[in-house]
PDB file of N, CA and C in Angstrom:
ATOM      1  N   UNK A   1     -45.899 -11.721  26.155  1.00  0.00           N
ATOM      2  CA  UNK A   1     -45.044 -12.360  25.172  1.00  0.00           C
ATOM      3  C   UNK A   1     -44.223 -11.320  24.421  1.00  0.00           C
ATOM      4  N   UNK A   2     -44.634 -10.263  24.092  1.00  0.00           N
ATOM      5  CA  UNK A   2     -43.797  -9.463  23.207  1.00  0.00           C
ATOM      6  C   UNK A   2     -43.138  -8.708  24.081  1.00  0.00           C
ATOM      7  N   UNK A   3     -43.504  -8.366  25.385  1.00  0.00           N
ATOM      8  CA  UNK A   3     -42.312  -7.628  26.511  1.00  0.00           C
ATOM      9  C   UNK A   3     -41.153  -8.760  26.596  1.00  0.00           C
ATOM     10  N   UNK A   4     -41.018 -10.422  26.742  1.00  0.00           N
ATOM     11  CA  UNK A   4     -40.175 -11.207  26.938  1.00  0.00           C
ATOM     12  C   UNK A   4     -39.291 -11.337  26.019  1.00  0.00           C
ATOM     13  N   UNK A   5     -40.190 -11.008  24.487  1.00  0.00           N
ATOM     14  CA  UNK A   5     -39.274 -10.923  23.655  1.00  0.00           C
ATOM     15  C   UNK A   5     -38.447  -9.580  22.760  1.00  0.00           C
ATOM     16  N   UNK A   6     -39.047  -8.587  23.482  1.00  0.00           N
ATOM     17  CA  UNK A   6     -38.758  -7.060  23.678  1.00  0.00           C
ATOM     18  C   UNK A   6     -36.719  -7.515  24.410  1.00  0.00           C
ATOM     19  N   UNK A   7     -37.353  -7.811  25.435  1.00  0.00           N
ATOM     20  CA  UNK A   7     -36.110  -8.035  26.200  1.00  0.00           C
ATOM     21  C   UNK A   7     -34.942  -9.125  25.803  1.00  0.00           C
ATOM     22  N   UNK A   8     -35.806  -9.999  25.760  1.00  0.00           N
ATOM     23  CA  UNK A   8     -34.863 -10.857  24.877  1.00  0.00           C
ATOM     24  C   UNK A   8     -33.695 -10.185  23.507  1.00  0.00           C
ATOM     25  N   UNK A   9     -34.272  -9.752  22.920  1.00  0.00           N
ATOM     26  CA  UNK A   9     -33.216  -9.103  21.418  1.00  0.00           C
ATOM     27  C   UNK A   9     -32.935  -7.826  22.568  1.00  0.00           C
ATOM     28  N   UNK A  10     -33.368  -6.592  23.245  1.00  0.00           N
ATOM     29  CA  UNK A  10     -32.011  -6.317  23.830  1.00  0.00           C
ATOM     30  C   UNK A  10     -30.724  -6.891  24.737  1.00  0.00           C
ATOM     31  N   UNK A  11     -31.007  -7.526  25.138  1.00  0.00           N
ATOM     32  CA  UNK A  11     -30.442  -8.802  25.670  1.00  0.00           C
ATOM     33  C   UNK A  11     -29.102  -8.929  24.730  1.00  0.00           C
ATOM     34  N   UNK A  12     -29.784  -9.590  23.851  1.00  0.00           N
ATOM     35  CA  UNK A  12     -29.202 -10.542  22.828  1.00  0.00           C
ATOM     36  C   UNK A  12     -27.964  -9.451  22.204  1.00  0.00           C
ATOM     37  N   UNK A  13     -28.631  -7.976  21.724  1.00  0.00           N
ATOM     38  CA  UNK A  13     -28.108  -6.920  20.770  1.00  0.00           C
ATOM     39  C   UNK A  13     -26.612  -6.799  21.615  1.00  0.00           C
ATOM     40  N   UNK A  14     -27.004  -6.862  23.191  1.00  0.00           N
ATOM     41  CA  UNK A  14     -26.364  -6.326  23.967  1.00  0.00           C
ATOM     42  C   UNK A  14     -24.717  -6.371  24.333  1.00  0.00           C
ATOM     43  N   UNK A  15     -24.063  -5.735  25.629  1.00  0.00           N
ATOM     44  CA  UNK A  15     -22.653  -6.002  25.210  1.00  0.00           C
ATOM     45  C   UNK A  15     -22.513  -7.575  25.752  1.00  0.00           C
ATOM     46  N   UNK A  16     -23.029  -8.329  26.847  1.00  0.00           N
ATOM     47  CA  UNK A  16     -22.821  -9.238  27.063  1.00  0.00           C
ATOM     48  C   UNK A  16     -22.129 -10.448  25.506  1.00  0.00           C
ATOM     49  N   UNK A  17     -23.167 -10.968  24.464  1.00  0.00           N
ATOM     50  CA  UNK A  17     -23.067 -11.830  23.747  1.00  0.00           C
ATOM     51  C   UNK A  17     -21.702 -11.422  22.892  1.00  0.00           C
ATOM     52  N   UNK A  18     -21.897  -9.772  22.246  1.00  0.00           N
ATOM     53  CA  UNK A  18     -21.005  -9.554  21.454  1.00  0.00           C
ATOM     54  C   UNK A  18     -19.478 -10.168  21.908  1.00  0.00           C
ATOM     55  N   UNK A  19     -19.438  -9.246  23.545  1.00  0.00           N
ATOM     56  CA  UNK A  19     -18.034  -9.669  24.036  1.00  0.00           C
ATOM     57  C   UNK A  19     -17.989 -10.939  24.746  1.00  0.00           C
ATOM     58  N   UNK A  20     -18.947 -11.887  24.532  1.00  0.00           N
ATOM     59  CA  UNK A  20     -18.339 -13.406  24.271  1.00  0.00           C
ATOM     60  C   UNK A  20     -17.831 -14.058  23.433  1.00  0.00           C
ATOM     61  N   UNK A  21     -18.652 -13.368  22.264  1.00  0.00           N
ATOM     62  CA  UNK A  21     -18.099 -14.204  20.690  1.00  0.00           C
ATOM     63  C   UNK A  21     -16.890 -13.403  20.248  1.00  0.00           C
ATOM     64  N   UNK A  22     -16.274 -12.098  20.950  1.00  0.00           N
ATOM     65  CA  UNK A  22     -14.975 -11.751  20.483  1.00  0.00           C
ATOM     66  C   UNK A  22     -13.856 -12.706  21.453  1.00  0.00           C
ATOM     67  N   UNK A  23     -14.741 -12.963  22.695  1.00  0.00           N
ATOM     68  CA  UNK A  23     -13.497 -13.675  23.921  1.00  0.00           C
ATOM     69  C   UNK A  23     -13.273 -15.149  23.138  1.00  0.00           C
ATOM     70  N   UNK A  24     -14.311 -16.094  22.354  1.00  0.00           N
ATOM     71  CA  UNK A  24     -14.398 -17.456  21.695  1.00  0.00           C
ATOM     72  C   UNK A  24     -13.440 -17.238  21.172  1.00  0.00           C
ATOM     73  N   UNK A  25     -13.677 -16.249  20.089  1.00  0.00           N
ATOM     74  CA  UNK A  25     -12.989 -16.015  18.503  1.00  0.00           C
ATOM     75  C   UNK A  25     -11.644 -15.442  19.198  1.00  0.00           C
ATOM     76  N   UNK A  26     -11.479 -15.147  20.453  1.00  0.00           N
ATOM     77  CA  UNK A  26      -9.517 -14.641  20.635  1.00  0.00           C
ATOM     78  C   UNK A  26      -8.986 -16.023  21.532  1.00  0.00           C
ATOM     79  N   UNK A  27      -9.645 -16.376  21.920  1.00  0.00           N
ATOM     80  CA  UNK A  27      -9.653 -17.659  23.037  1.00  0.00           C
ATOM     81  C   UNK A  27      -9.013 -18.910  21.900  1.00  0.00           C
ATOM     82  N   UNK A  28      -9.951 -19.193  21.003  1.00  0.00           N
ATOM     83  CA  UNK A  28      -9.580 -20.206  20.218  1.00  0.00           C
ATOM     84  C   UNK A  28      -8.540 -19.774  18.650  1.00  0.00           C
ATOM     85  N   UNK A  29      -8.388 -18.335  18.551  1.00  0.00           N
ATOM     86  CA  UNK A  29      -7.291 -18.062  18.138  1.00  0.00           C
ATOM     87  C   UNK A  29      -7.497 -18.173  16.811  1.00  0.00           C
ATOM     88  N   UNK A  30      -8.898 -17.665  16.349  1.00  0.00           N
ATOM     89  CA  UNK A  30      -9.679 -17.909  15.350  1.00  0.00           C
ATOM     90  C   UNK A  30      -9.342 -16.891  14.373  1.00  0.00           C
ATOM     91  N   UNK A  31      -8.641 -16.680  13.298  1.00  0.00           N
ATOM     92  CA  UNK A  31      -8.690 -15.505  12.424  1.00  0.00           C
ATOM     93  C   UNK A  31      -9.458 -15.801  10.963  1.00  0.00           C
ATOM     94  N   UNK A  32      -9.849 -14.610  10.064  1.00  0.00           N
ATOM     95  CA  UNK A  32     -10.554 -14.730   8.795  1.00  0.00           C
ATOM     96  C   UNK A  32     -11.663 -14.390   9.629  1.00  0.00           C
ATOM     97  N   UNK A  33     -12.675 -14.230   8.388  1.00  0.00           N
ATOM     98  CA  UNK A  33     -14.070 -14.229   8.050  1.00  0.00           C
ATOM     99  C   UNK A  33     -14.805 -15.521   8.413  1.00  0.00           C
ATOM    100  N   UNK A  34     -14.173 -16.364   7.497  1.00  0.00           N
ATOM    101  CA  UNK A  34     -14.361 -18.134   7.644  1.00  0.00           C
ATOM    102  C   UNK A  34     -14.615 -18.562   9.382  1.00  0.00           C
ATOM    103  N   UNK A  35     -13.781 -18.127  10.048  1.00  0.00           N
ATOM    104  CA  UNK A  35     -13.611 -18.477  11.418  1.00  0.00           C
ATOM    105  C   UNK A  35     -14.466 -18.254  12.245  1.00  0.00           C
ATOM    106  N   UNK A  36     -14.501 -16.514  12.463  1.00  0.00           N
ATOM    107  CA  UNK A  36     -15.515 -15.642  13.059  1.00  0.00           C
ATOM    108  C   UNK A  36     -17.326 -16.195  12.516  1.00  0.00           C
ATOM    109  N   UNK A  37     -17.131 -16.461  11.333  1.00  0.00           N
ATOM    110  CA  UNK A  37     -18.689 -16.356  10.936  1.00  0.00           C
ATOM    111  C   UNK A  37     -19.090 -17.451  11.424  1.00  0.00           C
ATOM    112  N   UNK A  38     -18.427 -18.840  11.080  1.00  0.00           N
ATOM    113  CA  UNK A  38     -18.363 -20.090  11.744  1.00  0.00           C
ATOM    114  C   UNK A  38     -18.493 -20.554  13.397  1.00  0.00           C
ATOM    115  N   UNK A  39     -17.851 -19.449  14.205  1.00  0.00           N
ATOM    116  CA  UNK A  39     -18.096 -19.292  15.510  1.00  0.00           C
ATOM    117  C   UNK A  39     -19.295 -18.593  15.731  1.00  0.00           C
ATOM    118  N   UNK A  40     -19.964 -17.646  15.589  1.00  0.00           N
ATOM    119  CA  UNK A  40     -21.001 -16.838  15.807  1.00  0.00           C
ATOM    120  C   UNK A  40     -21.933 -18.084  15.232  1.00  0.00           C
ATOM    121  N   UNK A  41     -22.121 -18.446  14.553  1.00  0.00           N
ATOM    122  CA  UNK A  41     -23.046 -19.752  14.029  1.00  0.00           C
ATOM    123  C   UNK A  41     -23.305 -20.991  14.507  1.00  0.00           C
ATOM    124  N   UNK A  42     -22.395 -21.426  15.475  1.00  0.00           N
ATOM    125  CA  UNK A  42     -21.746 -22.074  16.467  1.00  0.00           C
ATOM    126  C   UNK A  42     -22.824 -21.513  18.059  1.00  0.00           C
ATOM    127  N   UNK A  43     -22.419 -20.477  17.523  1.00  0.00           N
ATOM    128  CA  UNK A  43     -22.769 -19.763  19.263  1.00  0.00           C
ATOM    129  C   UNK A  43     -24.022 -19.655  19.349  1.00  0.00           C
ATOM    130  N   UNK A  44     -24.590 -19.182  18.110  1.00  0.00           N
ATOM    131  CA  UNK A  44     -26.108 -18.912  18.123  1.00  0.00           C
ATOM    132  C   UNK A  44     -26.845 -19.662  17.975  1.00  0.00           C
ATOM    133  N   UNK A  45     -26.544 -20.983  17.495  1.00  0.00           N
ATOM    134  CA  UNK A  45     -27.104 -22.662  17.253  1.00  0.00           C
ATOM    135  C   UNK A  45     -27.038 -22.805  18.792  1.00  0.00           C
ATOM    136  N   UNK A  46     -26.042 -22.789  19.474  1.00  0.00           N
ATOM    137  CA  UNK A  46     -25.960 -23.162  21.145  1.00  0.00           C
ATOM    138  C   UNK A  46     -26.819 -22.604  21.879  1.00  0.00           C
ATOM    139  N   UNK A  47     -27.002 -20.999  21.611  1.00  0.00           N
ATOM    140  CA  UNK A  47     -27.980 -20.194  22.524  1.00  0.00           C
ATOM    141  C   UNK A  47     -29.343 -20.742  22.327  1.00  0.00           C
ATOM    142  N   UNK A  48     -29.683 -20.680  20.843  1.00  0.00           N
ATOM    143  CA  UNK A  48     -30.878 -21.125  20.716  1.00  0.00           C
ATOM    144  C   UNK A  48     -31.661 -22.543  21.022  1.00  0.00           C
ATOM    145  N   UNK A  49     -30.647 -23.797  21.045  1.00  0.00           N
ATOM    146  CA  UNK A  49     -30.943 -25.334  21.190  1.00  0.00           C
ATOM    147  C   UNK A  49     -31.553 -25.052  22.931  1.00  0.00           C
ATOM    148  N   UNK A  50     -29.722 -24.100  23.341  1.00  0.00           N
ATOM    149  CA  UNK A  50     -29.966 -23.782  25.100  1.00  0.00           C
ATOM    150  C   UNK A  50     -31.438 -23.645  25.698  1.00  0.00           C
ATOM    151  N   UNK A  51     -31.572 -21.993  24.840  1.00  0.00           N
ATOM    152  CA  UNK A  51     -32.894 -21.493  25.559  1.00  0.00           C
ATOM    153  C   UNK A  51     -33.976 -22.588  24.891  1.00  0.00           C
ATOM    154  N   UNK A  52     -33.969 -22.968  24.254  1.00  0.00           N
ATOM    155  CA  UNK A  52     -35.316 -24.127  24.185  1.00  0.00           C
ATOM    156  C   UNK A  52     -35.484 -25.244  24.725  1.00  0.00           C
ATOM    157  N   UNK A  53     -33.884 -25.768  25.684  1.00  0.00           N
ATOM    158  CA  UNK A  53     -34.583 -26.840  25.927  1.00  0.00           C
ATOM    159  C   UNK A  53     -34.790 -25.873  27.546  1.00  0.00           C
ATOM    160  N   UNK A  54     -34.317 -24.993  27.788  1.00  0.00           N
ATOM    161  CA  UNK A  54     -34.865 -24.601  29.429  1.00  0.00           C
ATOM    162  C   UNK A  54     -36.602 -24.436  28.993  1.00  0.00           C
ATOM    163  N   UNK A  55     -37.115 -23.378  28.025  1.00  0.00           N
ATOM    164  CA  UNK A  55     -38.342 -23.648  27.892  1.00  0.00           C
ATOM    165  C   UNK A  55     -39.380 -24.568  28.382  1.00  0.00           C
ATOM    166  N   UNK A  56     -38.918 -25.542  27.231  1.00  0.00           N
ATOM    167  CA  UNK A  56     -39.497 -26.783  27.770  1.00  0.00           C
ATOM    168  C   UNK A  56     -39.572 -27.348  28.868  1.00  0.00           C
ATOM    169  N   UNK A  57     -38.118 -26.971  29.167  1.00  0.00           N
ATOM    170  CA  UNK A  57     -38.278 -27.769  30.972  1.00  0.00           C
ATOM    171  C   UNK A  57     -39.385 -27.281  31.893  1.00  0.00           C
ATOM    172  N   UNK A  58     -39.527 -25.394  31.461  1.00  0.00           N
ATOM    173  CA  UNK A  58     -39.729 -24.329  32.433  1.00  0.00           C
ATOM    174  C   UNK A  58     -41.858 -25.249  31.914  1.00  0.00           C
ATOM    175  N   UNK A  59     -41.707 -25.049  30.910  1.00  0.00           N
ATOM    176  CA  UNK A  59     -43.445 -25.628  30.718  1.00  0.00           C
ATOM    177  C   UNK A  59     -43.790 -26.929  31.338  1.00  0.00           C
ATOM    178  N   UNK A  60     -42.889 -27.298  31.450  1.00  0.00           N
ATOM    179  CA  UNK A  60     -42.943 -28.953  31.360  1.00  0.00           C
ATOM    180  C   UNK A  60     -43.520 -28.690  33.605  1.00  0.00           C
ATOM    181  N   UNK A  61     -42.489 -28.149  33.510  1.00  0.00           N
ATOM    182  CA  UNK A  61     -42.547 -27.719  35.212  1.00  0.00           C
ATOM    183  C   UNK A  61     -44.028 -26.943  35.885  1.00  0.00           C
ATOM    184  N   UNK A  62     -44.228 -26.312  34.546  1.00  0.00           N
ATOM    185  CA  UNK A  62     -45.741 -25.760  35.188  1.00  0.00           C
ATOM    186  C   UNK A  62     -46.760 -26.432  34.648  1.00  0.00           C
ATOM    187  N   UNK A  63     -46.535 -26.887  34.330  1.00  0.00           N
ATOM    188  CA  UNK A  63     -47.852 -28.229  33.975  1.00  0.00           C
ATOM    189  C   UNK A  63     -48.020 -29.061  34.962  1.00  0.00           C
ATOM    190  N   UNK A  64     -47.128 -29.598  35.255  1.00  0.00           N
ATOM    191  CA  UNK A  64     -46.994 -30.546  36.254  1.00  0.00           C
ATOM    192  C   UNK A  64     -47.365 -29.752  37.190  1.00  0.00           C
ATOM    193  N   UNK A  65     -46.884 -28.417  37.850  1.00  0.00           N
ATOM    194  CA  UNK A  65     -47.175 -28.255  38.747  1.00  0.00           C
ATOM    195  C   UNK A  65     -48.789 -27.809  38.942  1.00  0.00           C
ATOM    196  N   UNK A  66     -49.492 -27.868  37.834  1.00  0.00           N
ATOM    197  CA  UNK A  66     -51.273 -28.189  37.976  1.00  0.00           C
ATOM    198  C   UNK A  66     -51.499 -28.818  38.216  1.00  0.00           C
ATOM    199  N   UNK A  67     -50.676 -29.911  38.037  1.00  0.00           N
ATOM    200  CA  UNK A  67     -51.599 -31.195  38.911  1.00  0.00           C
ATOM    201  C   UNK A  67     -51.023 -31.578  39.718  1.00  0.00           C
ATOM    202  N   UNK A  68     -49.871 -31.363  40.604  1.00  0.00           N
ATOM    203  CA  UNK A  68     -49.602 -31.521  42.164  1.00  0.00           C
ATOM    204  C   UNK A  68     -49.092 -30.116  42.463  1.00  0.00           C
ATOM    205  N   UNK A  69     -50.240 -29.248  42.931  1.00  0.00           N
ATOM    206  CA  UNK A  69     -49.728 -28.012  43.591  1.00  0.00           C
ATOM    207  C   UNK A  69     -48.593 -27.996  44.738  1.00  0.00           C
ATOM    208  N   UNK A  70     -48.858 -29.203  45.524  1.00  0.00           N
ATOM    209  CA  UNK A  70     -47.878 -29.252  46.642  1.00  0.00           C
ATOM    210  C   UNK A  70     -46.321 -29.498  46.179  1.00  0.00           C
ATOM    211  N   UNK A  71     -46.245 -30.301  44.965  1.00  0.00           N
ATOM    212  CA  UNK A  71     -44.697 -30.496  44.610  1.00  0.00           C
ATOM    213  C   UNK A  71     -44.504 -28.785  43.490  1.00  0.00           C
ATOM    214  N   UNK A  72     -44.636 -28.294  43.046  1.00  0.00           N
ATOM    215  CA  UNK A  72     -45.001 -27.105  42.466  1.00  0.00           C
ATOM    216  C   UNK A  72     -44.415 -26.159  43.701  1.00  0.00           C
ATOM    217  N   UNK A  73     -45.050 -26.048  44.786  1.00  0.00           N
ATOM    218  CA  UNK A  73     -44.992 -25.140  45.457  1.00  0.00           C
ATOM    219  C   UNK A  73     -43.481 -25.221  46.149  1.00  0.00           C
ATOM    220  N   UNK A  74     -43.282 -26.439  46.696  1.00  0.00           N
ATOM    221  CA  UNK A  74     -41.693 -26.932  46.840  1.00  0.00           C
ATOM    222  C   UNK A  74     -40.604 -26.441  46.295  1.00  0.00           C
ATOM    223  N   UNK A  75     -40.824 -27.302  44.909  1.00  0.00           N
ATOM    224  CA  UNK A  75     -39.717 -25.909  43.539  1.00  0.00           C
ATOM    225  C   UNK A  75     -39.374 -25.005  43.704  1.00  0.00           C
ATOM    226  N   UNK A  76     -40.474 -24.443  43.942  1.00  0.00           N
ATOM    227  CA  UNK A  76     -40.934 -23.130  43.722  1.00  0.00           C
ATOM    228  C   UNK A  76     -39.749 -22.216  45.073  1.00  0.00           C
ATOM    229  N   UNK A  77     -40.600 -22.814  46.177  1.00  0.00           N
ATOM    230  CA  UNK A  77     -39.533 -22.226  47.190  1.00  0.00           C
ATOM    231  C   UNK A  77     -38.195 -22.190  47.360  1.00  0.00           C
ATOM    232  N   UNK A  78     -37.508 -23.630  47.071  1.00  0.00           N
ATOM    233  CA  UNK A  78     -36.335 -23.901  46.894  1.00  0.00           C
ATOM    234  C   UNK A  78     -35.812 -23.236  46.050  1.00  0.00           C
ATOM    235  N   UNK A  79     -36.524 -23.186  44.877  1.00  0.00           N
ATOM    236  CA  UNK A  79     -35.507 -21.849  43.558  1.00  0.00           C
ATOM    237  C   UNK A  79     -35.903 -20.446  44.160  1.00  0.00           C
ATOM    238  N   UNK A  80     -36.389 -19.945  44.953  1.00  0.00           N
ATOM    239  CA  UNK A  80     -36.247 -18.620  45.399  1.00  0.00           C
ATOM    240  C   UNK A  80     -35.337 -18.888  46.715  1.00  0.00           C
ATOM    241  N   UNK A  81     -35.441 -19.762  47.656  1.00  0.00           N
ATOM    242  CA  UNK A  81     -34.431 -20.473  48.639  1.00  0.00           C
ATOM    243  C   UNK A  81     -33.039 -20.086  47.921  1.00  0.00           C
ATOM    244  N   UNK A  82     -32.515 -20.626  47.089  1.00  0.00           N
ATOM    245  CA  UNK A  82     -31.685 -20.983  46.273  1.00  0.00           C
ATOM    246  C   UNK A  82     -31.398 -19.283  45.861  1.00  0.00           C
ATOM    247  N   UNK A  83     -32.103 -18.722  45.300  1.00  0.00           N
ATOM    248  CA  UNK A  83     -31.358 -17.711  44.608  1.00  0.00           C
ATOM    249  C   UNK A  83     -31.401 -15.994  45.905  1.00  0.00           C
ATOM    250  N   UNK A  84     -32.279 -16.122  46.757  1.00  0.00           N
ATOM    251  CA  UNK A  84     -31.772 -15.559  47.891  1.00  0.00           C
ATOM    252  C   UNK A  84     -30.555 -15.758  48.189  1.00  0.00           C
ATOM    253  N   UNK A  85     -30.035 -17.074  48.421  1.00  0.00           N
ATOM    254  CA  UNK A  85     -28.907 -17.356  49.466  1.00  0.00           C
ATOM    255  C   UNK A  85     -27.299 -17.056  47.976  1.00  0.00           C
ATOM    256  N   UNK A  86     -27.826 -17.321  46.621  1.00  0.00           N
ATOM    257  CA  UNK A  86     -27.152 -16.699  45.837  1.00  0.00           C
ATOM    258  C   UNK A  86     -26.642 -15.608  46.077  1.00  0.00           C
ATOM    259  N   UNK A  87     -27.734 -14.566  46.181  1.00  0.00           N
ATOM    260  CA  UNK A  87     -27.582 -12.813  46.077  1.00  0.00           C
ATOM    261  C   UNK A  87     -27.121 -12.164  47.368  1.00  0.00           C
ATOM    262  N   UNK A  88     -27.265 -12.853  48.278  1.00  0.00           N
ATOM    263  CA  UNK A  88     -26.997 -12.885  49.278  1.00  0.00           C
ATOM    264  C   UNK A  88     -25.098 -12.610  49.857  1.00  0.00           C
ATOM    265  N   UNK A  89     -25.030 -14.297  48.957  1.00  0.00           N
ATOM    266  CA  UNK A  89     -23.473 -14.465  49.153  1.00  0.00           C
ATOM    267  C   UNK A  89     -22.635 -13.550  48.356  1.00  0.00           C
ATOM    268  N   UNK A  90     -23.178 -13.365  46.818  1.00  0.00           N
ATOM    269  CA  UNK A  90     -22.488 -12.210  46.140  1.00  0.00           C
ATOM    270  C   UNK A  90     -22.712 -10.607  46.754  1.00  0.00           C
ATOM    271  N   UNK A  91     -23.963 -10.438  47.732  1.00  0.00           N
ATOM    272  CA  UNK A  91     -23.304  -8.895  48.008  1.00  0.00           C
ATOM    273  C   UNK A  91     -21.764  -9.137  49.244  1.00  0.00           C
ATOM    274  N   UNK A  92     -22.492 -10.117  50.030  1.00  0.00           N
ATOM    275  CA  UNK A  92     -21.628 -10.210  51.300  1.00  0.00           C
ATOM    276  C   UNK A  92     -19.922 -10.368  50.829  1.00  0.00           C
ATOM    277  N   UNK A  93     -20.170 -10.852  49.463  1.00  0.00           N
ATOM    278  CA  UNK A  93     -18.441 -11.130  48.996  1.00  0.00           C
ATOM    279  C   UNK A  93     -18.085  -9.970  48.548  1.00  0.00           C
ATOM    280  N   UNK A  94     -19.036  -9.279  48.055  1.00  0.00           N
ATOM    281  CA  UNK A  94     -18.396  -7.896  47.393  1.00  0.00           C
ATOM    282  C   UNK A  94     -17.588  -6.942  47.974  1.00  0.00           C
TER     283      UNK A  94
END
């Protein structure tokens, strides 16, 4: 738990978020204090509602999958199925 959330706030600190909420705030043509603070508040209400409801889903998914290992295991393959054939297509495009 504290390595996930180790990573998480660098993550978060990181350049990814910053240079989204400058692309929002030039995108929507946002100037002032008023604007910017209002967007970042905006953004971080979104991230946070976001990552909680995947949470839930992600628990919700391993619970269930205790009590039918066989549909569990399915998922399971298909989202590594799935993100192989992802990584896959992005080197081959590169």
């Amino acid at each position: 738990m504290k390595t996930s959330f180790l990573i998480g706030m660098v993550h978060g600190v990181g350049a990814e978020t910053p240079t989204q909420i400058l692309l929002f705030t030039t995108a929507a043509g946002l100037a002032g204090a008023l604007g910017g603070v209002t967007l970042v508040v905006l953004f971080v209400t979104g991230l946070f509602l976001g990552n909680t409801v995947l949470a839930l889903a992600a628990a919700a998914g391993v619970s269930a999958g205790r009590k039918v290992p066989l549909l569990y295991l399915g998922f399971a393959s298909m989202t590594a199925a799935v993100s192989i054939l992802v990584g896959w297509t992005y080197l081959l495009s590169a």
